[in-house]
Protein backbone atom coordinates (compact mmCIF):
# COMPACT_ATOMS: atom_id res chain seq x y z
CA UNK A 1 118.58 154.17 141.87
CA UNK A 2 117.97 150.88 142.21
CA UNK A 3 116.48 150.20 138.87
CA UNK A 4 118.25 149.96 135.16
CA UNK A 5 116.45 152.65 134.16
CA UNK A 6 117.44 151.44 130.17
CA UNK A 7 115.70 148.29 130.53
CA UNK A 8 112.64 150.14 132.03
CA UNK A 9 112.55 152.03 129.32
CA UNK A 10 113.00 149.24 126.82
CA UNK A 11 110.77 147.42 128.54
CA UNK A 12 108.09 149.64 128.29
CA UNK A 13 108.70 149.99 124.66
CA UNK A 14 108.31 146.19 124.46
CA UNK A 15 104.57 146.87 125.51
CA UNK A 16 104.10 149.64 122.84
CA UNK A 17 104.49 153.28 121.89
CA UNK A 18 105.19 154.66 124.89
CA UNK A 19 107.64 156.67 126.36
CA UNK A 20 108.80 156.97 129.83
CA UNK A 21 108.60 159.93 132.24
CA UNK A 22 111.08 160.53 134.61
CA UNK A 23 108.88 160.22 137.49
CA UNK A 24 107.84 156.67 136.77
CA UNK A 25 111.29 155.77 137.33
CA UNK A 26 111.56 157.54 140.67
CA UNK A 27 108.45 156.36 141.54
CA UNK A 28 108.93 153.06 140.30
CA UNK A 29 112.79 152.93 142.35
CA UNK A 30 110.46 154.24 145.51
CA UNK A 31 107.88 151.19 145.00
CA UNK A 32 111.02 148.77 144.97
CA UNK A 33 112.88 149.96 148.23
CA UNK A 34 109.23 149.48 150.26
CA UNK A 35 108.36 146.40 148.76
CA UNK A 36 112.26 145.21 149.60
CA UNK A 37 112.50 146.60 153.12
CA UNK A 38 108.93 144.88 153.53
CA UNK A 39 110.19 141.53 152.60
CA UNK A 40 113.31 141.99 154.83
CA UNK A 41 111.30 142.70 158.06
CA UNK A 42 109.59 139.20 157.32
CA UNK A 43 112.53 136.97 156.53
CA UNK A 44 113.72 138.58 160.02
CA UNK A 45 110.75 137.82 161.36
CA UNK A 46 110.93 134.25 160.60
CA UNK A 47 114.19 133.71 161.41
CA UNK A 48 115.72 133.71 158.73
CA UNK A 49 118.61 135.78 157.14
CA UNK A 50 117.46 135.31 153.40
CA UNK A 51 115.48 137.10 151.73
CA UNK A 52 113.68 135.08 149.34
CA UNK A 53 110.62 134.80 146.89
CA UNK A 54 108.28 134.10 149.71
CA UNK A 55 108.86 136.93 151.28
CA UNK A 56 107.17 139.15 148.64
């Protein structure tokens, strides 16, 4: 995992009553590596070795 999965959770208290099911964070941990490995392939494809705000 990726994720805190505590301040997921807190964080989703933050926004009201709610619990969390254990496949939001798996799903949520899933979302992230894509969305990483997405902004990887573009910093590489500018030329660049970091990985930055842009590239999201």
């Amino acid at each position: 995992m990726m994720i805190v999965q505590s301040k997921v959770r807190d964080y989703i208290k933050e926004l009201g009553d709610y619990k969390v099911g254990g496949d939001l964070l798996k799903a949520l941990d899933d979302v992230l590596a894509v969305l990483l490995k997405k902004a990887a392939n573009r910093a590489k494809a500018n030329g660049r070795k970091t990985v930055s705000a842009r590239d999201l």
